[in-house]
PDB file of N, CA and C in Angstrom:
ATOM      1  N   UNK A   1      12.573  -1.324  -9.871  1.00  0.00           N
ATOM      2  CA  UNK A   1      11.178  -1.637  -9.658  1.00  0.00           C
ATOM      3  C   UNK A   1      10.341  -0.963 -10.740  1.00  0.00           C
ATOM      4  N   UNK A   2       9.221  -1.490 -11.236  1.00  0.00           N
ATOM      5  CA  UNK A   2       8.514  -0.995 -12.600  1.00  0.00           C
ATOM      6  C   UNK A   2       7.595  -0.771 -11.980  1.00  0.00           C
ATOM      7  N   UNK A   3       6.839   0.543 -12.147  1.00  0.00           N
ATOM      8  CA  UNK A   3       5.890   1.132 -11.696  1.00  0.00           C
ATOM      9  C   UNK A   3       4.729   1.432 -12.827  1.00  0.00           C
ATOM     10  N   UNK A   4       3.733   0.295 -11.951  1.00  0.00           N
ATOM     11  CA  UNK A   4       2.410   0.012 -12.825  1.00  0.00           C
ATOM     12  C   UNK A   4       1.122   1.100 -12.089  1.00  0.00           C
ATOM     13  N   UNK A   5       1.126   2.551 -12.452  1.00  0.00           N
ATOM     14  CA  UNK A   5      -0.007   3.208 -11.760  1.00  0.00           C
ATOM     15  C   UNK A   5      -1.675   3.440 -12.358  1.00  0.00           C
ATOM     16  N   UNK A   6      -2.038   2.244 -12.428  1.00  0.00           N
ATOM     17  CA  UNK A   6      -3.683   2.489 -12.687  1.00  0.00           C
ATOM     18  C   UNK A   6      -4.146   1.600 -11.258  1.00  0.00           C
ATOM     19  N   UNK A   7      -5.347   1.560 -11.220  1.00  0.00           N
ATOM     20  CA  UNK A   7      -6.172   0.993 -10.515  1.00  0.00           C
ATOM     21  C   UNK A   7      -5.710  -0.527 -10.412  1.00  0.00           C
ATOM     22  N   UNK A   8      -5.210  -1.007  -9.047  1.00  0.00           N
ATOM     23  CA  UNK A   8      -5.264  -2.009  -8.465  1.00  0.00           C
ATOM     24  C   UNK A   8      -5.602  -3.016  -8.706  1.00  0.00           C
ATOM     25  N   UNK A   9      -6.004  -4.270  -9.009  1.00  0.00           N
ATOM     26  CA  UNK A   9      -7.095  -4.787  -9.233  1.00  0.00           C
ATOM     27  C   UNK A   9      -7.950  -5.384  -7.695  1.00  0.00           C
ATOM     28  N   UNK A  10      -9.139  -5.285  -7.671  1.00  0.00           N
ATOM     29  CA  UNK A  10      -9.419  -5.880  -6.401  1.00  0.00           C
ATOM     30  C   UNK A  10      -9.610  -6.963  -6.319  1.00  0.00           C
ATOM     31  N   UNK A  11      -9.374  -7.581  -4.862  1.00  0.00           N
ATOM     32  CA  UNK A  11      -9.635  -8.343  -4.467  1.00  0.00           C
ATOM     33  C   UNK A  11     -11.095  -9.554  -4.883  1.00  0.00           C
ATOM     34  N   UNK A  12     -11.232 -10.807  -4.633  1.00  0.00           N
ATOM     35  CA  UNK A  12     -12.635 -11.227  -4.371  1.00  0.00           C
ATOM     36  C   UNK A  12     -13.196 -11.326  -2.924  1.00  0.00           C
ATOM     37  N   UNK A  13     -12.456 -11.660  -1.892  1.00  0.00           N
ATOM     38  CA  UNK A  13     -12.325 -11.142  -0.218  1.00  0.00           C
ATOM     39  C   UNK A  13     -11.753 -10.796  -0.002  1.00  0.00           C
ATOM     40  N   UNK A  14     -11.614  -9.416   1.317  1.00  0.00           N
ATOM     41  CA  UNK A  14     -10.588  -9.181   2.140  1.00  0.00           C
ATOM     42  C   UNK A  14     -10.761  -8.415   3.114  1.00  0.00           C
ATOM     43  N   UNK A  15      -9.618  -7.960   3.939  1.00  0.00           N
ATOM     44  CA  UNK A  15      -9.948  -7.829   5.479  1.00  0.00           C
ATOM     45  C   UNK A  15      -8.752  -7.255   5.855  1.00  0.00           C
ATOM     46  N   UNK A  16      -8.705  -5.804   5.958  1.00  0.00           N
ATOM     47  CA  UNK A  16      -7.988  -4.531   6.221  1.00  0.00           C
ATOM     48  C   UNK A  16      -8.485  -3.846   7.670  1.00  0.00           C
ATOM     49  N   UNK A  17      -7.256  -4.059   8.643  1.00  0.00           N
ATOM     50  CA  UNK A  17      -7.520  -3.653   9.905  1.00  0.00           C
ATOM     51  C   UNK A  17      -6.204  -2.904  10.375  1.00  0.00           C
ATOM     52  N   UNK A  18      -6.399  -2.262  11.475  1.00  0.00           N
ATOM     53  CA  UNK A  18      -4.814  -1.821  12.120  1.00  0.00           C
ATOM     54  C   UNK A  18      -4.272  -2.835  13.387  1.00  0.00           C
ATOM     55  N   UNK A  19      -3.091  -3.160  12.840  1.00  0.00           N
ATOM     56  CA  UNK A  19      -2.469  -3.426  14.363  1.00  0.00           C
ATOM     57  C   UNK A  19      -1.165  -3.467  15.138  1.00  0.00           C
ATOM     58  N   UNK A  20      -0.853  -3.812  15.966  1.00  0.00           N
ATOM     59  CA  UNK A  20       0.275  -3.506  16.641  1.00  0.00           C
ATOM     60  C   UNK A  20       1.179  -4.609  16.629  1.00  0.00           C
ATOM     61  N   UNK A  21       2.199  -4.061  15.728  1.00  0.00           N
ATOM     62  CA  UNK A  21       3.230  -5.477  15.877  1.00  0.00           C
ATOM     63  C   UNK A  21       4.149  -6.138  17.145  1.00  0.00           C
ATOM     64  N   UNK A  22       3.870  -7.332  16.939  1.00  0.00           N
ATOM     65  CA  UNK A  22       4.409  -7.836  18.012  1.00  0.00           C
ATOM     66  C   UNK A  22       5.865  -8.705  18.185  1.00  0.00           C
ATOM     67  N   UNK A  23       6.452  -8.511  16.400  1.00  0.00           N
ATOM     68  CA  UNK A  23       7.314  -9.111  16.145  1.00  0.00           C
ATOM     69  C   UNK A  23       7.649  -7.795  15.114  1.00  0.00           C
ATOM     70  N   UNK A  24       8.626  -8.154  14.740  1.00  0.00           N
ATOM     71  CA  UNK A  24       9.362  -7.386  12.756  1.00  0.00           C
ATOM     72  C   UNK A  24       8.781  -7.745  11.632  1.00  0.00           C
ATOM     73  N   UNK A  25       8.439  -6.704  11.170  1.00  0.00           N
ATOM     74  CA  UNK A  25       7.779  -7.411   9.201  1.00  0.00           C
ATOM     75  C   UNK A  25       8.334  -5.821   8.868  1.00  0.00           C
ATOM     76  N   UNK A  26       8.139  -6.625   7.139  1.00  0.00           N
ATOM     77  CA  UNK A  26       8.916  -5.395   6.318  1.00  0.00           C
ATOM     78  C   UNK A  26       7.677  -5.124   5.928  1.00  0.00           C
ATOM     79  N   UNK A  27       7.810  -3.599   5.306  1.00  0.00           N
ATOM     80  CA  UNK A  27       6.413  -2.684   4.822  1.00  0.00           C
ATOM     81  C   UNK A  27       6.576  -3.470   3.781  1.00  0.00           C
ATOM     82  N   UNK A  28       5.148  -3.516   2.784  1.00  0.00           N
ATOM     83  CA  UNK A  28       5.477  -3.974   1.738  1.00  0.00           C
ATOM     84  C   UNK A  28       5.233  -2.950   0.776  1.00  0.00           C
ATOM     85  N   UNK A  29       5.679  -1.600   0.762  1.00  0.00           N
ATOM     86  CA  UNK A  29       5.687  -0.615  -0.134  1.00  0.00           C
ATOM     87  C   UNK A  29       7.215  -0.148   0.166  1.00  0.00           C
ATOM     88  N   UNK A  30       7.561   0.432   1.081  1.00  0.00           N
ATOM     89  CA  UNK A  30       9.344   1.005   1.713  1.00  0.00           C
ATOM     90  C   UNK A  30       9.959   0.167   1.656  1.00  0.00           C
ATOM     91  N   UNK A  31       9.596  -1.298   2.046  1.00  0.00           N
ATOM     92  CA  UNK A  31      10.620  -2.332   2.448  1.00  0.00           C
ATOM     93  C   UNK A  31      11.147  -2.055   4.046  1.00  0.00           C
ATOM     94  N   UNK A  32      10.757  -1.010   4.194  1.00  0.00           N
ATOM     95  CA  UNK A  32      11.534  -0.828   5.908  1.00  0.00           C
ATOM     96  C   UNK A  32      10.722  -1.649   6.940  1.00  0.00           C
ATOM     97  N   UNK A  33      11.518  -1.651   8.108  1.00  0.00           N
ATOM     98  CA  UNK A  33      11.536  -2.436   8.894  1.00  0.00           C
ATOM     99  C   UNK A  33      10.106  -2.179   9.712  1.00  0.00           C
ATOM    100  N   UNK A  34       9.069  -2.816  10.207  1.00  0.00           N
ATOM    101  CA  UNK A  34       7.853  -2.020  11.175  1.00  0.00           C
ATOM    102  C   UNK A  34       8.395  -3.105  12.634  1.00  0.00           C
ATOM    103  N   UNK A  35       8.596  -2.370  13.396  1.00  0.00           N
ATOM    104  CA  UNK A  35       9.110  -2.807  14.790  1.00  0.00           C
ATOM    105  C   UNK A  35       8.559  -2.950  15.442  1.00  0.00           C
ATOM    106  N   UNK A  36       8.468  -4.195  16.620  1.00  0.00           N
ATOM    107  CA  UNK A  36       7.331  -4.413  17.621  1.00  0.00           C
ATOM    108  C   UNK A  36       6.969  -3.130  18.490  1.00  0.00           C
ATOM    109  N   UNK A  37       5.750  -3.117  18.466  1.00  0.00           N
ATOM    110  CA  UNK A  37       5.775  -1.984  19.482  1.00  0.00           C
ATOM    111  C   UNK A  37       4.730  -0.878  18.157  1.00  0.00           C
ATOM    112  N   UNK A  38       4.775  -0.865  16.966  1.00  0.00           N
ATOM    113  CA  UNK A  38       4.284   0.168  16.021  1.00  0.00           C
ATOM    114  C   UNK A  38       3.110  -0.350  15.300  1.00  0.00           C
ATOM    115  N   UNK A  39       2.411   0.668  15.179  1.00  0.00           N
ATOM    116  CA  UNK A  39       1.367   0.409  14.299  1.00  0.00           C
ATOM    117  C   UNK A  39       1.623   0.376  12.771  1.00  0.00           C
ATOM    118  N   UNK A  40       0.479  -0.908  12.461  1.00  0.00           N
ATOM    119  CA  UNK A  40       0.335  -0.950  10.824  1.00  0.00           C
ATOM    120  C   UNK A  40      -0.792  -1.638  10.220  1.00  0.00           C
ATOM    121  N   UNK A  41      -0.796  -1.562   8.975  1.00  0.00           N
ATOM    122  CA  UNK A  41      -2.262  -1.781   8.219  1.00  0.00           C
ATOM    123  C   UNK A  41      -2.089  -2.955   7.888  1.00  0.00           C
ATOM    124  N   UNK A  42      -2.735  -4.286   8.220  1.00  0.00           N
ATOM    125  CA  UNK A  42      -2.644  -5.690   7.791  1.00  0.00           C
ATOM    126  C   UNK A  42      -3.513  -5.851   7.072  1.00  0.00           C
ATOM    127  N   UNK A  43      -3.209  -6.715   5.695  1.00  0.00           N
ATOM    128  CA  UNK A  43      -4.646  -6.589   4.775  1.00  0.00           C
ATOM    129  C   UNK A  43      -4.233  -8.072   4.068  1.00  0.00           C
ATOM    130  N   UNK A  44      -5.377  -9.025   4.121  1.00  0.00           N
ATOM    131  CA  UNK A  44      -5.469 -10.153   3.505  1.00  0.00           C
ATOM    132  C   UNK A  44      -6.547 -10.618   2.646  1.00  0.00           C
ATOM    133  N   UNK A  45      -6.176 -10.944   1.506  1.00  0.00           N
ATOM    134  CA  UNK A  45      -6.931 -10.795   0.649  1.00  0.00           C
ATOM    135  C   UNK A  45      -6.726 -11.940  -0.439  1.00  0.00           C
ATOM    136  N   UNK A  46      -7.965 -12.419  -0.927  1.00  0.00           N
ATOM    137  CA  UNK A  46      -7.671 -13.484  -2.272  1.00  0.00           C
ATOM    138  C   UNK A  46      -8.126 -12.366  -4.151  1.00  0.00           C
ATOM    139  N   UNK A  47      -6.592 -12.495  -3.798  1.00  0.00           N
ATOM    140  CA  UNK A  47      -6.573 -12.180  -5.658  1.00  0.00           C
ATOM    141  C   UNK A  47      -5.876 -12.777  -6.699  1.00  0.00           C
ATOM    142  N   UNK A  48      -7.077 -13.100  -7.321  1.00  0.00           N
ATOM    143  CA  UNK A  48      -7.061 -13.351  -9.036  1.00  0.00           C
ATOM    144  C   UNK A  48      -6.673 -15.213  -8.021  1.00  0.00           C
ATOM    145  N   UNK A  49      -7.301 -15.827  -7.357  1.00  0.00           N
ATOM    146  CA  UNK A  49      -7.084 -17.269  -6.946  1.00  0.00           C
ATOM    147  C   UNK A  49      -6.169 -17.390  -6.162  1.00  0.00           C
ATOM    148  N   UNK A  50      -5.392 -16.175  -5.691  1.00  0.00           N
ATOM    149  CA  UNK A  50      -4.511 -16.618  -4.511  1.00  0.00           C
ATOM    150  C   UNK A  50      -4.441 -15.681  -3.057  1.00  0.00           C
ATOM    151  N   UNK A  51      -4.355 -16.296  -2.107  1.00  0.00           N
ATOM    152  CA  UNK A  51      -4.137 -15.203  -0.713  1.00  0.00           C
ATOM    153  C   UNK A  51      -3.005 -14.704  -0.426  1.00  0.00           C
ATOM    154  N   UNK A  52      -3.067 -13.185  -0.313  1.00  0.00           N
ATOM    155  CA  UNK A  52      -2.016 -12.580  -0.063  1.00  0.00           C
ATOM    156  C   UNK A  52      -2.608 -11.584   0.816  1.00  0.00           C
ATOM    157  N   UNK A  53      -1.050 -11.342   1.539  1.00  0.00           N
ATOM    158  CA  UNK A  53      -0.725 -10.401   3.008  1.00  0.00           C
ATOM    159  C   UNK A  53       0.360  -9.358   2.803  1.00  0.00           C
ATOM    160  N   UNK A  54      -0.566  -8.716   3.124  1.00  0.00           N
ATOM    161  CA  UNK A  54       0.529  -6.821   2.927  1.00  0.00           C
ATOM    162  C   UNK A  54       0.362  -6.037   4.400  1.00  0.00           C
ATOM    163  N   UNK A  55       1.479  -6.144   4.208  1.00  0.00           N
ATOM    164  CA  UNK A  55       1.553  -5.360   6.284  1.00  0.00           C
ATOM    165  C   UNK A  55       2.160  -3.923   5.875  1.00  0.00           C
ATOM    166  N   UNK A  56       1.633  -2.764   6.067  1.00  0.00           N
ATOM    167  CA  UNK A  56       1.769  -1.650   5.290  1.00  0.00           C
ATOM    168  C   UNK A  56       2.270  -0.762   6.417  1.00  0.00           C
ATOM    169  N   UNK A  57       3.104  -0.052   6.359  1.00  0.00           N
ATOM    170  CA  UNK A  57       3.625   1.391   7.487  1.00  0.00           C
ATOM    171  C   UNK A  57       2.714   2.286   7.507  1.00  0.00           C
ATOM    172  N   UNK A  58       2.050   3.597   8.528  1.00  0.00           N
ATOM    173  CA  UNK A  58       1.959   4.251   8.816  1.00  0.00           C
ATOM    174  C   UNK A  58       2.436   5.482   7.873  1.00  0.00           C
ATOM    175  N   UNK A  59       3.578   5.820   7.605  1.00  0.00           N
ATOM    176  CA  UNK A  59       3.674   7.158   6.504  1.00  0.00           C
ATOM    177  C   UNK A  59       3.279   5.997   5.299  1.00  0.00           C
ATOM    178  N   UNK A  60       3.655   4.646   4.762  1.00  0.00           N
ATOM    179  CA  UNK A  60       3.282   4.775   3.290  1.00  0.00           C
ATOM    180  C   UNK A  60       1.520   4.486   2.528  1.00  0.00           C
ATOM    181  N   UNK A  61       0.890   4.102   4.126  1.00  0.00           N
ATOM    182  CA  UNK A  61      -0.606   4.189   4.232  1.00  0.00           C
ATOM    183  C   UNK A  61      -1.072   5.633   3.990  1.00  0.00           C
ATOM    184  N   UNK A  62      -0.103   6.446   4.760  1.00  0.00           N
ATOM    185  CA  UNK A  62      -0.036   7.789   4.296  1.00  0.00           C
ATOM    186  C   UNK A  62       0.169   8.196   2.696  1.00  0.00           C
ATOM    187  N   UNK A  63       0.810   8.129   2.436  1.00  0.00           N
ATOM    188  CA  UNK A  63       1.352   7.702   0.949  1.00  0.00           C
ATOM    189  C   UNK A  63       0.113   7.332  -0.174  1.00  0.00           C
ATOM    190  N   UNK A  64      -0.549   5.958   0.342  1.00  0.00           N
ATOM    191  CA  UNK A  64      -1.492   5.407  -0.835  1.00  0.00           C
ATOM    192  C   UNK A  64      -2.954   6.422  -0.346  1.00  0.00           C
ATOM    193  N   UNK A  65      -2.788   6.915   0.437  1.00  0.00           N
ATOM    194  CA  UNK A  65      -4.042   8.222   1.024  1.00  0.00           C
ATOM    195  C   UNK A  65      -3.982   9.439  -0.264  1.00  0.00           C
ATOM    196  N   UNK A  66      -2.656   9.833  -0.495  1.00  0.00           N
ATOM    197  CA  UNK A  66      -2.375  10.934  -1.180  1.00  0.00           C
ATOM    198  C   UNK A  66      -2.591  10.540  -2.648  1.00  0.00           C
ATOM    199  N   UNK A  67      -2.457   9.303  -3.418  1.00  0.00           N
ATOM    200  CA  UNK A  67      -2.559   9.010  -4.429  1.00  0.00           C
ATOM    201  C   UNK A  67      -3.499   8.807  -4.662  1.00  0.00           C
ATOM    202  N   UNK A  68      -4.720   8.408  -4.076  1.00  0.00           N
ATOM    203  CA  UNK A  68      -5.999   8.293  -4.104  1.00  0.00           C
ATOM    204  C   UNK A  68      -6.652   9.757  -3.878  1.00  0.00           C
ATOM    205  N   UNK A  69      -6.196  10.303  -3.274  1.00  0.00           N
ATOM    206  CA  UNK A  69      -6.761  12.036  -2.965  1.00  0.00           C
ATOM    207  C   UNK A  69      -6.189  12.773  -4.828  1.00  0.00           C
ATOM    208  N   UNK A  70      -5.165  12.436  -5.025  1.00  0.00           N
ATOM    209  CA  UNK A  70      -4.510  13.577  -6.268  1.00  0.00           C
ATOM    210  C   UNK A  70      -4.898  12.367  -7.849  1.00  0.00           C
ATOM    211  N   UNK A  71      -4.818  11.284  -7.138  1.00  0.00           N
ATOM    212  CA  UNK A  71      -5.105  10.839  -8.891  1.00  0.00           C
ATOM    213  C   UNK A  71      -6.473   9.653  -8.792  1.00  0.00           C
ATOM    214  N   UNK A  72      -6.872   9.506  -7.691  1.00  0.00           N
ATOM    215  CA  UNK A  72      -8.665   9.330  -7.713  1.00  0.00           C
ATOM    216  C   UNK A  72      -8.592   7.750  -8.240  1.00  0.00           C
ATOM    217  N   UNK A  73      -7.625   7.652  -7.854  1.00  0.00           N
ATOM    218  CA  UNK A  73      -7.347   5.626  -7.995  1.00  0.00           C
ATOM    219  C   UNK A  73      -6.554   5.524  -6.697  1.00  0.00           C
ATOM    220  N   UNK A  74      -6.697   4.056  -6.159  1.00  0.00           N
ATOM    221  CA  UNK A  74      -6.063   2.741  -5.356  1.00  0.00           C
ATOM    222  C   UNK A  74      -5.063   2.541  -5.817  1.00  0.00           C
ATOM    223  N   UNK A  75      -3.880   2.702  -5.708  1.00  0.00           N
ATOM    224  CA  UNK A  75      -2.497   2.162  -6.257  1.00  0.00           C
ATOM    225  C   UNK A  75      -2.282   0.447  -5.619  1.00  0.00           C
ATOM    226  N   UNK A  76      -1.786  -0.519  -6.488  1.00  0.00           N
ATOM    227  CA  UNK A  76      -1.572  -1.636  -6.063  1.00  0.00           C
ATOM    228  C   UNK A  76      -0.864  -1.736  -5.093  1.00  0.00           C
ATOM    229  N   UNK A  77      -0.625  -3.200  -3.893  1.00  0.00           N
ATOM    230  CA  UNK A  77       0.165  -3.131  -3.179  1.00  0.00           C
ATOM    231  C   UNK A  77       1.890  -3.054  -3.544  1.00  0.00           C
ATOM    232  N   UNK A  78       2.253  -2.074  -3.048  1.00  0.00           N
ATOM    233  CA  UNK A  78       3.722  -1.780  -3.166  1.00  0.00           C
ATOM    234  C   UNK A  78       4.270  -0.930  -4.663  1.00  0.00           C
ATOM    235  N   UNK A  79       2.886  -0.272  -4.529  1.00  0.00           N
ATOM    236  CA  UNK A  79       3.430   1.102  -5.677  1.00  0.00           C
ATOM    237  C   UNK A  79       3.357   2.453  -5.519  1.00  0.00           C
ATOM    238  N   UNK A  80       2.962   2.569  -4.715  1.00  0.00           N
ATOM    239  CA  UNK A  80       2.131   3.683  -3.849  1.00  0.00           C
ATOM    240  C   UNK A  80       3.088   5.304  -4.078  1.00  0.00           C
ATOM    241  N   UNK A  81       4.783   4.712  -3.694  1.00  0.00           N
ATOM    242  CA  UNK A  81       5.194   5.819  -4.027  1.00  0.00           C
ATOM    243  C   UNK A  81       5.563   6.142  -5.497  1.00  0.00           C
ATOM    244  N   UNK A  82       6.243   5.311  -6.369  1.00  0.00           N
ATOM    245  CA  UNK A  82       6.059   5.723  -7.822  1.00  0.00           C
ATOM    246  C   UNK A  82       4.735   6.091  -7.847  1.00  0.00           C
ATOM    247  N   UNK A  83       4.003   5.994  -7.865  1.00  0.00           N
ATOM    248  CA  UNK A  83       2.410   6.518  -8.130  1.00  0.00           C
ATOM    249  C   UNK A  83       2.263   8.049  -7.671  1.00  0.00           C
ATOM    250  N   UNK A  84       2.678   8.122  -6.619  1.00  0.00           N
ATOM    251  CA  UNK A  84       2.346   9.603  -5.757  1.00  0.00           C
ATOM    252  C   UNK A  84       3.329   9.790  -7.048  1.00  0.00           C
ATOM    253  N   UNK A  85       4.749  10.027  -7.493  1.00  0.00           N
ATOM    254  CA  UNK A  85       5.602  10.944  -8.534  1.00  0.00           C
ATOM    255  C   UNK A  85       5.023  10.872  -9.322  1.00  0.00           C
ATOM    256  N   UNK A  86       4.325  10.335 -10.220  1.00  0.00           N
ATOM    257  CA  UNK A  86       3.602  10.437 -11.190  1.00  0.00           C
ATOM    258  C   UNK A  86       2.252  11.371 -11.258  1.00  0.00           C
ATOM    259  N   UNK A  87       1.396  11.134 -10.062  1.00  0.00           N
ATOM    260  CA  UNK A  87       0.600  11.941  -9.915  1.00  0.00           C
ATOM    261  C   UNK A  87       0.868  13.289  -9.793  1.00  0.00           C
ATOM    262  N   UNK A  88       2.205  13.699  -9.210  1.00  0.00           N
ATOM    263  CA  UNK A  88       2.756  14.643  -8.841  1.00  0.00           C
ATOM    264  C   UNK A  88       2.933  15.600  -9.946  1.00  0.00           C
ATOM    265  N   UNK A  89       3.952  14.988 -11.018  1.00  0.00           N
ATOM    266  CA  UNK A  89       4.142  15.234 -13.097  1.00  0.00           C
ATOM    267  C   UNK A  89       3.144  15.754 -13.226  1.00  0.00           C
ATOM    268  N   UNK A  90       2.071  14.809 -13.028  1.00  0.00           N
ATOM    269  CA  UNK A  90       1.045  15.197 -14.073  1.00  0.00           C
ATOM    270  C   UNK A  90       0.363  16.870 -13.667  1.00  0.00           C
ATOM    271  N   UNK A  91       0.334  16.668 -12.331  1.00  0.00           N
ATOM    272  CA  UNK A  91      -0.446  17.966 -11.789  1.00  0.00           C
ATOM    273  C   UNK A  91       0.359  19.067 -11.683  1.00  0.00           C
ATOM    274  N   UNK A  92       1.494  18.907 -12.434  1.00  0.00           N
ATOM    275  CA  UNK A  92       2.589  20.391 -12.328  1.00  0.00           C
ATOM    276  C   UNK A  92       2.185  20.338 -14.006  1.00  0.00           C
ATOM    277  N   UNK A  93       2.017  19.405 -14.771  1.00  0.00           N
ATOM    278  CA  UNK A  93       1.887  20.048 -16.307  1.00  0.00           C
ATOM    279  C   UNK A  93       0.947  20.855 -16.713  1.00  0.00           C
TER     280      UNK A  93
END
């Protein structure tokens, strides 16, 4: 996986809420499994002319929290953790 860490690009609409799954979806940062019954961050959005859906976990929402706290940018969907290591480098040099 190639890890692109600047600023995101945003959206032109979108619509970021929490909710409770009621079926299986994969995170789209871990790839792991979010199981009925668990909370997660659903976010739909039109970028650059197309709609897209990112159903995000609980620790890696955690995750794009910390990269935005240590390197003061939005990491795109599903970079979140290369991003946190990088941010990480930089602030030990």
């Amino acid at each position: 996986m190639d890890c692109y860490c600047d600023e995101g690009e945003l959206p032109a609409v979108s619509t970021t809420l929490w909710r409770k799954a009621r079926k299986a979806h994969r995170c789209c940062e871990c790839k792991d499994l979010i199981r009925p019954g668990e909370r997660y961050e659903h976010t739909t959005g039109l970028w650059d002319g197309r709609w897209e859906t990112y159903r995000t976990c609980e620790d890696c929402v955690d995750t794009r929290n910390e990269v935005h706290e240590l390197a003061d940018f939005w990491p795109a969907f599903g970079s979140a953790a290369c991003c946190l290591v990088q941010a990480l480098r930089e602030i030990g040099q």
